[in-house]
N, C-alpha and C. Protein backbone atom coordinates (compact mmCIF):
# COMPACT_ATOMS: atom_id res chain seq x y z
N UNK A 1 120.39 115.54 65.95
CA UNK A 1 119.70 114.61 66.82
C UNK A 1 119.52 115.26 68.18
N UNK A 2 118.43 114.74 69.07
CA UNK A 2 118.19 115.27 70.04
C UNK A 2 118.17 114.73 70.81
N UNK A 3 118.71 114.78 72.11
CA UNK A 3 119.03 113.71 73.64
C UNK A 3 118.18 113.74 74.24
N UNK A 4 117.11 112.97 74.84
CA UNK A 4 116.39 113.04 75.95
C UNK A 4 116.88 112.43 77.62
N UNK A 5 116.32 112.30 78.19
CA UNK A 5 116.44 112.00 79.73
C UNK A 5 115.37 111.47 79.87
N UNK A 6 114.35 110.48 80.58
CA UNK A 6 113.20 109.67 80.39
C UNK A 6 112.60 109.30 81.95
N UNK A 7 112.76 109.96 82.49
CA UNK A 7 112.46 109.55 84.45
C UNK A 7 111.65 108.60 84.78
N UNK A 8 111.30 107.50 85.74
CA UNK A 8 110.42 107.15 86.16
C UNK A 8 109.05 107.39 85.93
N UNK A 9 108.65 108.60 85.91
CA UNK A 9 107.26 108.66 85.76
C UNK A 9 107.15 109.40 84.01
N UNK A 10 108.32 108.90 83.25
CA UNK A 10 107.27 108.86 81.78
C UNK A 10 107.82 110.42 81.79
N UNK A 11 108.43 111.27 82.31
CA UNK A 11 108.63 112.95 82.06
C UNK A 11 110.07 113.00 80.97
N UNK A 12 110.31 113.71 80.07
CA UNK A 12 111.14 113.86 79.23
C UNK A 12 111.70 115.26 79.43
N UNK A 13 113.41 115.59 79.28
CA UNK A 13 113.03 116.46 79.45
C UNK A 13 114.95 116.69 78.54
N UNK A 14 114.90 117.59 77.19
CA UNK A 14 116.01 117.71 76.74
C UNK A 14 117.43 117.60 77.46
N UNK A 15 117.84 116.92 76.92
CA UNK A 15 119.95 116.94 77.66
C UNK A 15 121.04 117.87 76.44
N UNK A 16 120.71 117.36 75.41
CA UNK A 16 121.57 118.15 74.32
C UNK A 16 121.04 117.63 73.12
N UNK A 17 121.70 118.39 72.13
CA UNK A 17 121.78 118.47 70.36
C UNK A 17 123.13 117.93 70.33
N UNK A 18 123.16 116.64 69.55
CA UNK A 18 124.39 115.77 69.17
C UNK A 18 124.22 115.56 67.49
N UNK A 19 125.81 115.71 67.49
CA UNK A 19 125.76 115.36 65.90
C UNK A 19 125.81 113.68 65.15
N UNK A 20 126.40 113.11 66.34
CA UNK A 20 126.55 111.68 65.66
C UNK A 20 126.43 110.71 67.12
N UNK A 21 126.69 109.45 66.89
CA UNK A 21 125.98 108.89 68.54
C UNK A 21 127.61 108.73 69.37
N UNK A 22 128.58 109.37 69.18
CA UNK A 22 129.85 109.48 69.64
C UNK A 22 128.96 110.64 70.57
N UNK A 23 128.99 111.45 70.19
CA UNK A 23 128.36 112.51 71.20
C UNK A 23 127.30 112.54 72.14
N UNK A 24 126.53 111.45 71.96
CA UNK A 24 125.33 110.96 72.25
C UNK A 24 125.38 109.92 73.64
N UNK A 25 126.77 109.57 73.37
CA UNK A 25 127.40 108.62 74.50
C UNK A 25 127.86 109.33 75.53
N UNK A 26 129.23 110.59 74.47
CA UNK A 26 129.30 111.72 75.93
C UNK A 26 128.59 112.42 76.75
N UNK A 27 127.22 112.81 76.17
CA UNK A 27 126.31 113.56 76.69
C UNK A 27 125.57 112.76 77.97
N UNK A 28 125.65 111.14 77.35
CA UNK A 28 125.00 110.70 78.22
C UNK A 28 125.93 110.61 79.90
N UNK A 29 127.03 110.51 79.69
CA UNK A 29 128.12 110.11 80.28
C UNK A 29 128.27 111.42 81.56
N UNK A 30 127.91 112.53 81.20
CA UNK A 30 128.17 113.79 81.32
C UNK A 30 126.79 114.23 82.27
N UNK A 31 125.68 114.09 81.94
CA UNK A 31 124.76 113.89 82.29
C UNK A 31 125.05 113.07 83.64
N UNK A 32 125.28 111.69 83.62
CA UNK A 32 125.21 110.75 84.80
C UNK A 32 126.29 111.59 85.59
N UNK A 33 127.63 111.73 85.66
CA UNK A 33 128.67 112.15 85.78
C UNK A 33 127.93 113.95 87.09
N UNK A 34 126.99 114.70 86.66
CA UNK A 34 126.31 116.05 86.78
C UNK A 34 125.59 115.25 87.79
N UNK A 35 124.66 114.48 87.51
CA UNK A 35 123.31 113.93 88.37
C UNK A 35 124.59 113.37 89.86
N UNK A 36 125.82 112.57 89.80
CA UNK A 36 126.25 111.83 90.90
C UNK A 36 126.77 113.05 91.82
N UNK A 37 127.11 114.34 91.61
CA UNK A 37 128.01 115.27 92.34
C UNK A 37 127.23 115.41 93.50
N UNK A 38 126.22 115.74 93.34
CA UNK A 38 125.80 115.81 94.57
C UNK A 38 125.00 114.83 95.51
N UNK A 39 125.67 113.50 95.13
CA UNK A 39 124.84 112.07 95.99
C UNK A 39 126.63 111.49 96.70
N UNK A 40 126.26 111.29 97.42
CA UNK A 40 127.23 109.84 98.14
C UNK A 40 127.33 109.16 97.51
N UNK A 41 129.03 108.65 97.73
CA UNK A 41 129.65 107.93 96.59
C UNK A 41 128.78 106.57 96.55
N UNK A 42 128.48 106.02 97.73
CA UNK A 42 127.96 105.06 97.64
C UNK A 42 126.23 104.72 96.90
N UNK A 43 126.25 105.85 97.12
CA UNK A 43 124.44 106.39 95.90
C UNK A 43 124.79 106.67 94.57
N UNK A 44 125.91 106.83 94.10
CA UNK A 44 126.08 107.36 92.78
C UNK A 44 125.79 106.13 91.31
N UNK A 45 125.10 106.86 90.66
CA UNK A 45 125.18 105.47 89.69
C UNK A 45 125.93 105.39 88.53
N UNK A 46 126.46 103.94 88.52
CA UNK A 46 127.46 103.64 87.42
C UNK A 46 126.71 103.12 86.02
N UNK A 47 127.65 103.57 85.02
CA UNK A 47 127.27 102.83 83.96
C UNK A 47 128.00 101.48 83.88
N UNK A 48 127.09 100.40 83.97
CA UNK A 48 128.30 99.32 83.74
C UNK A 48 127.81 98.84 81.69
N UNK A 49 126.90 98.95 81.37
CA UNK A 49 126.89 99.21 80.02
C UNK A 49 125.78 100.01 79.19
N UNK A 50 125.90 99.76 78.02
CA UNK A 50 124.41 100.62 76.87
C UNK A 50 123.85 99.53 76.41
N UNK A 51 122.91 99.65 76.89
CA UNK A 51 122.04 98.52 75.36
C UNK A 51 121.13 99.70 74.57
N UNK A 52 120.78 99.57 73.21
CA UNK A 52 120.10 100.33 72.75
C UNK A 52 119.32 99.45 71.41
N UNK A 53 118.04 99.93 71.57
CA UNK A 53 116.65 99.43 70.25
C UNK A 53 116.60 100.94 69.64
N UNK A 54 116.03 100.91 68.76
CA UNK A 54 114.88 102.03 67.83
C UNK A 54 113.55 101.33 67.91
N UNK A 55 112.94 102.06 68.31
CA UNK A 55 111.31 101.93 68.31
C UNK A 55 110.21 103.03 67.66
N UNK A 56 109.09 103.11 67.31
CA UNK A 56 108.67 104.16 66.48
C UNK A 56 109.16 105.30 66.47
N UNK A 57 110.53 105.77 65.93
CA UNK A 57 111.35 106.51 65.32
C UNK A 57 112.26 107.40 66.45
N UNK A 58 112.35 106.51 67.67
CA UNK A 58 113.31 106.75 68.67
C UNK A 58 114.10 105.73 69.08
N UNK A 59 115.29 106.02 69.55
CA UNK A 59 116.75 105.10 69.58
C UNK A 59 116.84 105.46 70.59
N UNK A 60 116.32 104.10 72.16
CA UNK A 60 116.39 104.06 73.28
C UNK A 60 118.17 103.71 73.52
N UNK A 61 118.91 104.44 74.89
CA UNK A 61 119.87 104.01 75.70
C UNK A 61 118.99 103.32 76.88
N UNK A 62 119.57 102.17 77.19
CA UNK A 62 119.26 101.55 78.66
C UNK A 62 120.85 101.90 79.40
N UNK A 63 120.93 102.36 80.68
CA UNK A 63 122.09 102.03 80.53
C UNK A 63 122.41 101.59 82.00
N UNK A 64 121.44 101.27 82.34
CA UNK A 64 121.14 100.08 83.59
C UNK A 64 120.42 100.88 84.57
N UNK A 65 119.15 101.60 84.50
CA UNK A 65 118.23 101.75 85.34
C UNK A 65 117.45 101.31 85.22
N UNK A 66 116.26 100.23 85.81
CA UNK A 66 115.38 99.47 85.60
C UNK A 66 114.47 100.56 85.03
N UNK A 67 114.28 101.69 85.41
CA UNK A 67 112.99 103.28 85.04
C UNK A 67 113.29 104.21 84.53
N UNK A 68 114.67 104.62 84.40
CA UNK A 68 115.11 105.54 83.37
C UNK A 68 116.11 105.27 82.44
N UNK A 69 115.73 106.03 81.22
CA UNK A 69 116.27 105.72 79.88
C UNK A 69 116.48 107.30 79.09
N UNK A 70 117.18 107.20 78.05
CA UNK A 70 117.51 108.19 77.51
C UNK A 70 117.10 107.99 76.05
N UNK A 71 116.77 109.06 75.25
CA UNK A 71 116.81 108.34 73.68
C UNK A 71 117.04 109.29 72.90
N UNK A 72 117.16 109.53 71.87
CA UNK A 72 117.48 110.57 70.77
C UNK A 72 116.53 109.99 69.38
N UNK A 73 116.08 111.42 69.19
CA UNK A 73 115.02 111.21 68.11
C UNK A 73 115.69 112.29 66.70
N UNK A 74 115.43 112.12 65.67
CA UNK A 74 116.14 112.39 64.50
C UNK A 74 116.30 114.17 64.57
């Protein structure tokens, strides 16, 4: 499976190759975790949860940005 990153303006752009969605969670986790190092604590963003759909043959993460999302496709 393959991780995406999903920005505001619609740009995709690979995060990792996961084998099962255990990994899929860390990556995402890891990812946010990379993006906060260099913002103020008070800018940094939290996950407070995941929601996730499949839609034409991608399995969206929300994981509370109103504009960016992550998804993994088969």
């Amino acid at each position: 499976m393959k991780l995406y990153f999903e920005d505001a303006n619609e740009n995709s752009r690979l995060i990792a190759e996961c084998q099962n969605e255990t990994e899929v969670i860390q990556n995402i986790h890891k990812f946010v975790n990379e993006s906060n190092k260099h913002k103020p604590k008070d800018k940094q963003f939290k996950i407070y949860y995941t929601r996730t759909w499949t839609e034409n043959g991608k399995t969206w993460y929300d994981v509370g940005s109103y504009s960016e999302f992550f998804y993994v496709t088969k």
